[in-house]
Structure formats: C-alpha cells, structure tokens
N, C-alpha and C. Protein backbone atom coordinates (compact mmCIF):
# COMPACT_ATOMS: atom_id res chain seq x y z
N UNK A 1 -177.18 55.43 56.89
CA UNK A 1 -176.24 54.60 57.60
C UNK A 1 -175.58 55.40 58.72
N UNK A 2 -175.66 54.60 59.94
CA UNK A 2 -173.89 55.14 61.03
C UNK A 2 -172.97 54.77 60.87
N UNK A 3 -172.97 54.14 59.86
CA UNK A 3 -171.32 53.43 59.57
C UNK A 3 -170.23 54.26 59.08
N UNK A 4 -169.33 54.31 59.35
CA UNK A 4 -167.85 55.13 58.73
C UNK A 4 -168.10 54.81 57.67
N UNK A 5 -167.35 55.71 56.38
CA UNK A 5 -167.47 55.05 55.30
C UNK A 5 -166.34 53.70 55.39
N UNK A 6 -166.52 52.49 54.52
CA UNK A 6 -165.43 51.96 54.48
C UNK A 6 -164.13 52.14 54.04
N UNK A 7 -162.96 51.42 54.07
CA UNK A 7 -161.61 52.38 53.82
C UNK A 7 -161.78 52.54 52.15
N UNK A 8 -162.13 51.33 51.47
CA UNK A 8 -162.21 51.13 50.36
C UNK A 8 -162.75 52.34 49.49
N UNK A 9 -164.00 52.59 50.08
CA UNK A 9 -164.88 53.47 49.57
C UNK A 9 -164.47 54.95 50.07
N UNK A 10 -164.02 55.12 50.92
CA UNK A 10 -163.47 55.98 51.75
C UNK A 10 -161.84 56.78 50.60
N UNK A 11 -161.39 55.52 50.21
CA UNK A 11 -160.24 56.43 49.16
C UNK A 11 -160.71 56.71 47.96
N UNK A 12 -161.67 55.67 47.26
CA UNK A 12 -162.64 56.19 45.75
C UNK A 12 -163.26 57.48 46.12
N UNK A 13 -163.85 57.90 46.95
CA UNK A 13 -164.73 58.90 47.36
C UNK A 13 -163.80 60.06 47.48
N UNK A 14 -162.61 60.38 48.66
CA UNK A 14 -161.69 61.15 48.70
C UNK A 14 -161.13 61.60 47.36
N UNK A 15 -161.44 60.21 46.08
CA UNK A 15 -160.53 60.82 44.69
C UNK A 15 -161.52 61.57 43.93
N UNK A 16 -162.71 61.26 44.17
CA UNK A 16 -164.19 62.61 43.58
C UNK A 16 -164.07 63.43 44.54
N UNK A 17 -163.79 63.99 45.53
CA UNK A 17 -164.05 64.64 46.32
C UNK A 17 -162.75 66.02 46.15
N UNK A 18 -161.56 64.94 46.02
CA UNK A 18 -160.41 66.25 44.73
C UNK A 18 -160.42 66.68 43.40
N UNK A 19 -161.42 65.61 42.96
CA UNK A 19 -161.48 65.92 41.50
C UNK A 19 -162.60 67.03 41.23
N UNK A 20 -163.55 67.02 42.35
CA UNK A 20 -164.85 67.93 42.71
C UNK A 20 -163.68 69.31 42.67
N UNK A 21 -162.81 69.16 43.49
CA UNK A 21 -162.42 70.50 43.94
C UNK A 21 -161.76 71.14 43.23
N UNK A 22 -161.26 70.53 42.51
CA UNK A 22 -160.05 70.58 40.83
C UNK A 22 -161.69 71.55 39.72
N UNK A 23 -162.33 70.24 39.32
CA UNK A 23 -162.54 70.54 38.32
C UNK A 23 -164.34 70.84 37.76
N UNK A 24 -164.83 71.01 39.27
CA UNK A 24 -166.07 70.60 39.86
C UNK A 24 -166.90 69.90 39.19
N UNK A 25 -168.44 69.80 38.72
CA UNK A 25 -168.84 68.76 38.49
C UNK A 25 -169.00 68.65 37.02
N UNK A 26 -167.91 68.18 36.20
CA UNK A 26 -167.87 68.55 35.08
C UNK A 26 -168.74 67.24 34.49
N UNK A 27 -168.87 66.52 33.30
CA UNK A 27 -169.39 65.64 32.63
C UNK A 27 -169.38 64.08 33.64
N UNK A 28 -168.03 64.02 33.31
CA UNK A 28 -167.80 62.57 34.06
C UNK A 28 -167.99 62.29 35.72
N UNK A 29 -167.86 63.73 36.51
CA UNK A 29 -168.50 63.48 37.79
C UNK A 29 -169.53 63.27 38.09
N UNK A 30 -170.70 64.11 36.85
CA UNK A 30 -171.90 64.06 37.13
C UNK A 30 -172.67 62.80 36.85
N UNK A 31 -171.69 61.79 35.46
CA UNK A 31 -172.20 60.94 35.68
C UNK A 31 -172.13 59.45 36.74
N UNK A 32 -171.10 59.92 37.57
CA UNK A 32 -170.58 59.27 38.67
C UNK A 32 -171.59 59.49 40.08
N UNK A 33 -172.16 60.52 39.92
CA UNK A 33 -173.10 60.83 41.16
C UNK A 33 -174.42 60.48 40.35
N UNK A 34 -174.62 60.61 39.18
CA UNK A 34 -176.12 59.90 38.75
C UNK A 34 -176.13 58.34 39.21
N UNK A 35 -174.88 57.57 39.15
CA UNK A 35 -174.80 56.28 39.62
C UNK A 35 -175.10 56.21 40.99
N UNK A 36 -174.68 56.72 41.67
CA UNK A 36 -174.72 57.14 42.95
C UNK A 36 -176.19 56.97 43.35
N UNK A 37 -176.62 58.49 43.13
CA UNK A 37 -177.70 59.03 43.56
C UNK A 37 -179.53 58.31 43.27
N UNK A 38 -179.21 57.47 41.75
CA UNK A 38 -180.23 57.04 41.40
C UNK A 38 -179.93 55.60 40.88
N UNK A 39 -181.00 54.66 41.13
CA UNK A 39 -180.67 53.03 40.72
C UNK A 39 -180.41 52.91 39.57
N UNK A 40 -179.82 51.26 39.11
CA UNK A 40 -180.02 51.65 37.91
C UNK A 40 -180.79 51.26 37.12
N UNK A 41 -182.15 50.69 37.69
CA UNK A 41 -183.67 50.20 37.00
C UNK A 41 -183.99 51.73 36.86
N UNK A 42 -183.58 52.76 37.82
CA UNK A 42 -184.08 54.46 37.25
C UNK A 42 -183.59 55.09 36.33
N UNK A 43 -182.75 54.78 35.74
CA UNK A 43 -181.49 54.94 35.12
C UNK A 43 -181.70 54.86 33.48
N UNK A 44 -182.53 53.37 33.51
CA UNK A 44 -183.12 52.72 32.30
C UNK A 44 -184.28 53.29 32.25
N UNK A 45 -185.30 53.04 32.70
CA UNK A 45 -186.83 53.73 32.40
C UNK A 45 -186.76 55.01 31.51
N UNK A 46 -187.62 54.26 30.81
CA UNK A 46 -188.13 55.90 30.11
C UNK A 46 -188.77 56.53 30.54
N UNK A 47 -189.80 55.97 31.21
CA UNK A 47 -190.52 56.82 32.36
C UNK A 47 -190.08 57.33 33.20
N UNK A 48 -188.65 57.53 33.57
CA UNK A 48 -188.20 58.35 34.39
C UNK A 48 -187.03 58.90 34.09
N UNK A 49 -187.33 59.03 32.52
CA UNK A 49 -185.72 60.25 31.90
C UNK A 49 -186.34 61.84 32.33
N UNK A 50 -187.14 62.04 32.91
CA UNK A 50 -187.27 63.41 33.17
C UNK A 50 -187.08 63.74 34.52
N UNK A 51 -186.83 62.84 35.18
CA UNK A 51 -186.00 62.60 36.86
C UNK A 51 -184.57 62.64 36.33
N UNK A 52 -184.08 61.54 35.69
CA UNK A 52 -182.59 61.38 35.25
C UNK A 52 -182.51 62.64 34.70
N UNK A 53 -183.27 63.52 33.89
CA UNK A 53 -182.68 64.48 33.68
C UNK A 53 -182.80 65.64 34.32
N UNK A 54 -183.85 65.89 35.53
CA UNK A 54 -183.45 66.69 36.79
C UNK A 54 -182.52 66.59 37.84
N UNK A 55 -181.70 65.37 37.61
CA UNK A 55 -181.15 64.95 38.76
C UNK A 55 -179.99 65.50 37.72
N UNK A 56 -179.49 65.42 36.57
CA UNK A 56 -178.31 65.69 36.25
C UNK A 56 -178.56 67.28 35.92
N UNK A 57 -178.98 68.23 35.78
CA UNK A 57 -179.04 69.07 35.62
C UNK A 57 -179.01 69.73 37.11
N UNK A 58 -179.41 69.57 38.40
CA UNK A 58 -179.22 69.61 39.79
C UNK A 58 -177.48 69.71 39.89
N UNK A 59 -177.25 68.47 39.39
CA UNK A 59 -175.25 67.57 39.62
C UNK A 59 -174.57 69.07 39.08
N UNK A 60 -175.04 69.32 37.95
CA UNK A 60 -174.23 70.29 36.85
C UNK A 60 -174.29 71.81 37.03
N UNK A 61 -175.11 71.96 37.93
CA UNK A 61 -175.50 73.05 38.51
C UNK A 61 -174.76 73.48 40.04
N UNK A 62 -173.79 72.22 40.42
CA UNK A 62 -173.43 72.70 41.96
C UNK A 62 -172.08 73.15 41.59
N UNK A 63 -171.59 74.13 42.78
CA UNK A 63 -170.49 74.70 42.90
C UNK A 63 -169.38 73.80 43.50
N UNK A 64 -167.90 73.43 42.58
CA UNK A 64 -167.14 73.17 43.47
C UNK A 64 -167.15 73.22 45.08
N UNK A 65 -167.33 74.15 45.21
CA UNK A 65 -167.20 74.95 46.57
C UNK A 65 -167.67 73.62 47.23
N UNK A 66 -168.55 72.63 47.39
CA UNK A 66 -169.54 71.63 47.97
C UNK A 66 -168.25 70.74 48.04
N UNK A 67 -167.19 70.96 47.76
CA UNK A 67 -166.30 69.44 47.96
C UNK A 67 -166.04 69.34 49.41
N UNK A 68 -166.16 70.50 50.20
CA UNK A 68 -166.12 70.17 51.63
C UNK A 68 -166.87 69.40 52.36
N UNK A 69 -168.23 69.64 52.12
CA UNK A 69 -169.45 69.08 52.56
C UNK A 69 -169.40 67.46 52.17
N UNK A 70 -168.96 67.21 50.68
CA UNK A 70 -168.49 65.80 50.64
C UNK A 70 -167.34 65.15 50.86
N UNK A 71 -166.49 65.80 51.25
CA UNK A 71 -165.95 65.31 52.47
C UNK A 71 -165.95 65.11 54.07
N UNK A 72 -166.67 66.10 54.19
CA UNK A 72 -167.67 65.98 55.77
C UNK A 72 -168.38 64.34 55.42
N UNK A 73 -168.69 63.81 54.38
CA UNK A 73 -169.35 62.44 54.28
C UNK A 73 -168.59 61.29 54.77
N UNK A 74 -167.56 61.86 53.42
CA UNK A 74 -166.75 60.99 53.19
C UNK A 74 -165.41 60.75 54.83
N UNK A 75 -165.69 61.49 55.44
CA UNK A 75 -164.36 61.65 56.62
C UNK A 75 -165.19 60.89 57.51
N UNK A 76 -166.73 60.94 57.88
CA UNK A 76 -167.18 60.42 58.63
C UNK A 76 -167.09 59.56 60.11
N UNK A 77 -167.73 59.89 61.42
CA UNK A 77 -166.87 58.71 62.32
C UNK A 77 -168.17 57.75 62.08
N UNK A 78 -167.89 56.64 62.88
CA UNK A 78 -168.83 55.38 62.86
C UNK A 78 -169.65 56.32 64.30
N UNK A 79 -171.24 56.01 63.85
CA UNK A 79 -171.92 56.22 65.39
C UNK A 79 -172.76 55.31 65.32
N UNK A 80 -172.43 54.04 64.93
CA UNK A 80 -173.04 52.82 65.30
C UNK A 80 -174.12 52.47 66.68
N UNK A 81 -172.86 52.93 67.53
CA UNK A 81 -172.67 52.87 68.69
C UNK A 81 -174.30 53.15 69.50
N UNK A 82 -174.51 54.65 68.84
CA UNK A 82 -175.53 55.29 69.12
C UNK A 82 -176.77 54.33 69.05
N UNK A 83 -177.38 53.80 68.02
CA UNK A 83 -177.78 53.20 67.62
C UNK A 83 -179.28 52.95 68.54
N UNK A 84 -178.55 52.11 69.46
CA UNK A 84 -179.73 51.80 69.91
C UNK A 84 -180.32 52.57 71.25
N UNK A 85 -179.77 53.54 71.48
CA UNK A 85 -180.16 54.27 72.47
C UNK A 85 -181.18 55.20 71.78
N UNK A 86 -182.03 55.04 70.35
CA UNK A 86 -182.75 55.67 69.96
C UNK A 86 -184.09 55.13 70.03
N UNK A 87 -185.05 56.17 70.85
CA UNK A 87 -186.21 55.44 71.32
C UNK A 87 -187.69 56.07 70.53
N UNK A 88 -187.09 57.21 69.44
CA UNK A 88 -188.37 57.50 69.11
C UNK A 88 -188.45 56.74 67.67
N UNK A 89 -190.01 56.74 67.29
CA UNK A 89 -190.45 55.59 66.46
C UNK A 89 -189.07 55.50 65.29
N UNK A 90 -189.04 54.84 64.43
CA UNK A 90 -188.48 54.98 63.43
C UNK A 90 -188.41 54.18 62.08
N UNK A 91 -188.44 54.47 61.32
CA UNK A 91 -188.92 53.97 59.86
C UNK A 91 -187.35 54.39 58.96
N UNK A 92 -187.34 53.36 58.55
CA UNK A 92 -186.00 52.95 57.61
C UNK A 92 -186.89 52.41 55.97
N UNK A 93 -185.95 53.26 55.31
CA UNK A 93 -186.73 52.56 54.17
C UNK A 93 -185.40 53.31 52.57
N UNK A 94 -185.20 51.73 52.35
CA UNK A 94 -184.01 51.35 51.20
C UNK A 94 -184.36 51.15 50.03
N UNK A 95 -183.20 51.06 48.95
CA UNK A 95 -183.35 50.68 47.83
C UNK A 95 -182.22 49.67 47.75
N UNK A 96 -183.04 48.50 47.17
CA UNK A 96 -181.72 47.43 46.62
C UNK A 96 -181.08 47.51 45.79
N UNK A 97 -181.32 48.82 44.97
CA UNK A 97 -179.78 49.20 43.83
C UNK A 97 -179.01 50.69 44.61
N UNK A 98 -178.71 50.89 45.72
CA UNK A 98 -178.12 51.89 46.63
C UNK A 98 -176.72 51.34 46.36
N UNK A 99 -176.01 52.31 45.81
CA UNK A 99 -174.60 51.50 45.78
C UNK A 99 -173.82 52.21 46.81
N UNK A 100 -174.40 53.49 47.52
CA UNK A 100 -173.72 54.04 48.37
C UNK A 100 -173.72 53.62 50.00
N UNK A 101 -175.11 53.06 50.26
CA UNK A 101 -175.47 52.83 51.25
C UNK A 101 -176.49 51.51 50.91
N UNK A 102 -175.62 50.44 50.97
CA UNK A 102 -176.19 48.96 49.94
C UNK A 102 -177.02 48.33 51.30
N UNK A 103 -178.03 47.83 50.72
CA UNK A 103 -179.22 47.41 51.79
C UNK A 103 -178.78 46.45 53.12
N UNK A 104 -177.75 45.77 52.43
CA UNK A 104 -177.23 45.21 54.53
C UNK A 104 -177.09 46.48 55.47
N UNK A 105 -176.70 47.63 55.25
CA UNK A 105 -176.34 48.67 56.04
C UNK A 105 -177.35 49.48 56.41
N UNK A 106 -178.63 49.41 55.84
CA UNK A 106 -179.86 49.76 56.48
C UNK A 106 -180.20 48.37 57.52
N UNK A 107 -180.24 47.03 57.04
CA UNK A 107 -181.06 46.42 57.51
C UNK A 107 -180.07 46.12 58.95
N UNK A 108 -178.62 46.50 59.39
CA UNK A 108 -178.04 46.69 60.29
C UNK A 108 -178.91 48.26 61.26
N UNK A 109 -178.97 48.77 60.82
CA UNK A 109 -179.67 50.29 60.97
C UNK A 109 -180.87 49.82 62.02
N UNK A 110 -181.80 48.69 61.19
CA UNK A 110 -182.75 48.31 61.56
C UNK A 110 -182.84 47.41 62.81
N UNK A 111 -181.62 46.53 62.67
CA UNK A 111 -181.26 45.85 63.88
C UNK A 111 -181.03 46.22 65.04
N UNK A 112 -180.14 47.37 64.85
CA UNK A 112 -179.80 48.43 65.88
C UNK A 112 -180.79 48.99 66.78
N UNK A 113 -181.72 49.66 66.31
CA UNK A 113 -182.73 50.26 66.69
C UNK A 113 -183.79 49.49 67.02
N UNK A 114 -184.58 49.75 68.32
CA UNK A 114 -185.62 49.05 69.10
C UNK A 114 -186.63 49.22 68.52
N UNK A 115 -187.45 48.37 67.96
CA UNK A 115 -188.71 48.41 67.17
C UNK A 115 -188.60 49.22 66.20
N UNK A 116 -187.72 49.00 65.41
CA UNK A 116 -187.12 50.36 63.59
C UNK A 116 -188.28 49.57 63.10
N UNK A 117 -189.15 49.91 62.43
CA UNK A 117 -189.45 49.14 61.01
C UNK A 117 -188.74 49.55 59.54
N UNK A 118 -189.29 48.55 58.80
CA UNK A 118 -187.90 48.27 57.52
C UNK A 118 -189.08 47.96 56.27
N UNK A 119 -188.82 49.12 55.31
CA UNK A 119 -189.17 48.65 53.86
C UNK A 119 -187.91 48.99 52.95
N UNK A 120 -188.01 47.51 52.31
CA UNK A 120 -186.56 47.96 51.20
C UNK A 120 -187.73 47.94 49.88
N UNK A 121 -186.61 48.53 48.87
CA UNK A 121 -187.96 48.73 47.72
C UNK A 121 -187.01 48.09 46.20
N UNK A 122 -187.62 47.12 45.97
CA UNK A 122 -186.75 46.75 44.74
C UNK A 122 -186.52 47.48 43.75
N UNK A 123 -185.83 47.96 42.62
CA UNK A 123 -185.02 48.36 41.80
C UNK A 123 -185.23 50.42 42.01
N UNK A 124 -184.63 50.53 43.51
CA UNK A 124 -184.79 51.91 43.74
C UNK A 124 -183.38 51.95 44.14
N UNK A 125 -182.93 52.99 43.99
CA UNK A 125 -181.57 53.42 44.12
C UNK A 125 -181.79 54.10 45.47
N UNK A 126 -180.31 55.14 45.85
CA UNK A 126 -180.27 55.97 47.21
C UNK A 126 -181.18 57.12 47.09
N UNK A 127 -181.83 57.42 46.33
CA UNK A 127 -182.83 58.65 46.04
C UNK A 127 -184.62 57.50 46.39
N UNK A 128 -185.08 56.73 47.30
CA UNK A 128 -186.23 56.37 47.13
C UNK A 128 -187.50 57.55 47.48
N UNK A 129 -187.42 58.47 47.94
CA UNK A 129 -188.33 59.88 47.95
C UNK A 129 -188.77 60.05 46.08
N UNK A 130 -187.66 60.11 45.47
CA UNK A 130 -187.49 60.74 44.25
C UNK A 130 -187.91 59.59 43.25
N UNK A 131 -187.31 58.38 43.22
CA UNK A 131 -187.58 57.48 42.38
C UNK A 131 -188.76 56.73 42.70
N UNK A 132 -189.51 56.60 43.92
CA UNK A 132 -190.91 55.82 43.91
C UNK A 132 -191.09 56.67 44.69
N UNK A 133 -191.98 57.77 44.28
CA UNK A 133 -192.95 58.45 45.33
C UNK A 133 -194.19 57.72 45.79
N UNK A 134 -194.76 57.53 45.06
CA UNK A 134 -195.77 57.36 44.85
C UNK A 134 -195.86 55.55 45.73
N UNK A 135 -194.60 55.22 46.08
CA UNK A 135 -194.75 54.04 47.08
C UNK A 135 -194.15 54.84 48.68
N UNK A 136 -193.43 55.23 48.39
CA UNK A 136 -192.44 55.99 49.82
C UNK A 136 -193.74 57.10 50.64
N UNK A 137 -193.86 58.37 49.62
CA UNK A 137 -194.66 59.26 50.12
C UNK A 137 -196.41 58.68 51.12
N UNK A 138 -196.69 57.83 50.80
CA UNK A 138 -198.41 57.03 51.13
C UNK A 138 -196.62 56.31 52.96
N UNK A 139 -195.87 55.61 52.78
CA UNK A 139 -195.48 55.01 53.98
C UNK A 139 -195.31 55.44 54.57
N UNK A 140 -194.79 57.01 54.41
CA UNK A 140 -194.02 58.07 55.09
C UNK A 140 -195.26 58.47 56.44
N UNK A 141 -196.56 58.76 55.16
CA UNK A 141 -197.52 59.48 55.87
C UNK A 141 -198.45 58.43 56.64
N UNK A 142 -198.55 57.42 56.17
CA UNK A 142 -198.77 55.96 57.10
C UNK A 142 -198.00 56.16 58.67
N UNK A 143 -196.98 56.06 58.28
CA UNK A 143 -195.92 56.09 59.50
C UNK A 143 -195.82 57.33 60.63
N UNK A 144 -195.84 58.33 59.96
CA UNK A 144 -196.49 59.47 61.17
C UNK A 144 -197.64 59.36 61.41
N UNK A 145 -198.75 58.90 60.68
CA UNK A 145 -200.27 59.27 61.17
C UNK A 145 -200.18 58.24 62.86
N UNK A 146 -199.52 57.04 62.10
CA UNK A 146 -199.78 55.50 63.15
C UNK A 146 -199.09 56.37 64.82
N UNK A 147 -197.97 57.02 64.41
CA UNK A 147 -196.79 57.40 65.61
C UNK A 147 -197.75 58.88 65.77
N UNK A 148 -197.70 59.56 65.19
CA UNK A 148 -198.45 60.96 65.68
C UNK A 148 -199.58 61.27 65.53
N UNK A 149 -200.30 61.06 64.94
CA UNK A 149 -202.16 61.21 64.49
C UNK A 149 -202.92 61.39 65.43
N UNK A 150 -202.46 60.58 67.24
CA UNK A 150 -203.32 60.00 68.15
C UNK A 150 -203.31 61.45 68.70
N UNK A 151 -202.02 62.56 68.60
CA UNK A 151 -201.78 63.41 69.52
C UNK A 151 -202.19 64.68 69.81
C-alpha cells in the first residue's frame, strides 16, 4: 500500500509498537503479528503448521530494538499521490485475509498505476510469497519473463 496508515489503525499499531519496546516480542505480541503476518485459512491448515511455526519462531526471535522500524510503518506519509507517475511494468498481487493491508488497498494500488496487473489470492494472508508459493512464485516468474525475457 501508499496509503498512511489509518488513524484507527495508526493508534492500535503505535500501542504494539510501545509494548514491542517495553516488553519485546513476548507471547501475546507474537501472537498478534502471526495474525498479522499470516491468513487465517494459514493459520488453520495443518499443512501449514510448519510455516505457522517458522513464522512464530522468526516473531520470538526479534530484538526489541525493531520497535523503531515499526514505527517507521506505522508513522508513515500517504504517497498515493505518486502513484501513477509509475511507468515500469507492475504486478500487484494480494491476499483476501490481509488484515494489514485488506484487498481494497491493493486493488486502489492497481487503479493508480497505468497498466498494474492484479492477482488477489483467496484465503492468503499479508505473507502470499510464504503461504502459496507454489501459486505466487510460477506469476512472479511469468511476470518478469513477459516484461524482461525479450531483453
């Protein structure tokens, strides 16, 4: 997204972002950024408790010290603006369980931008690299071959 965060989300976020700095990523943060970070059809699968459990072992592993950096997120300006003055190819690609960056705010992304193309991916969270490779990784490389392959 270019969007600011919203104010809403903007003061929930600021209150992990002190509690990061207090008490860093103890139990209950980590499971606040597993919500975050991964859907929650990924969440459920059994086939993918060994993601859920790299991704929380990643969470539990960071240093306080990172509460700056998420607040560099969280402080954010809007560069909306920018948007469409972007002319090289570009590929957008969502999850409809993103609770951080919820799929109208890509498909704005998409609007913005002159010829963006757009895959949203049903029950993928803000991690779609991680939670559907095996659909993302084949588009990714689709998408450069089509834009760079010729060169």
């Amino acid at each position: 997204s270019a969007r600011a965060e919203p104010e809403d989300q903007r003061a929930a976020f600021s209150g992990v972002c002190d509690h990061m700095e207090v008490a860093g990523f103890d139990t209950g943060l980590q499971e606040t950024l597993l919500g975050i970070m991964l859907g929650a059809t990924t969440r459920a699968n059994p086939d993918k408790s060994d993601l859920v459990a790299s991704f929380s072992r990643q969470i539990a592993s960071l240093p306080a010290a990172l509460c700056h950096a998420s607040r560099g997120v969280v402080a954010r300006a809007d560069a909306s603006h920018l948007l469409a003055s972007i002319s090289a190819p570009t590929l957008v690609i969502n999850g409809t369980e993103d609770v951080a960056r919820p799929p109208e705010w890509s498909a704005d992304v998409v609007r913005r931008i002159p010829g963006a193309m757009h895959t949203q991916l049903d029950g993928v969270g803000h991690s779609p690299t991680q939670e559907a490779p095996d659909t993302v990784i084949p588009l990714i490389l689709d998408f450069v071959e089509t834009h760079l392959g010729s060169r």
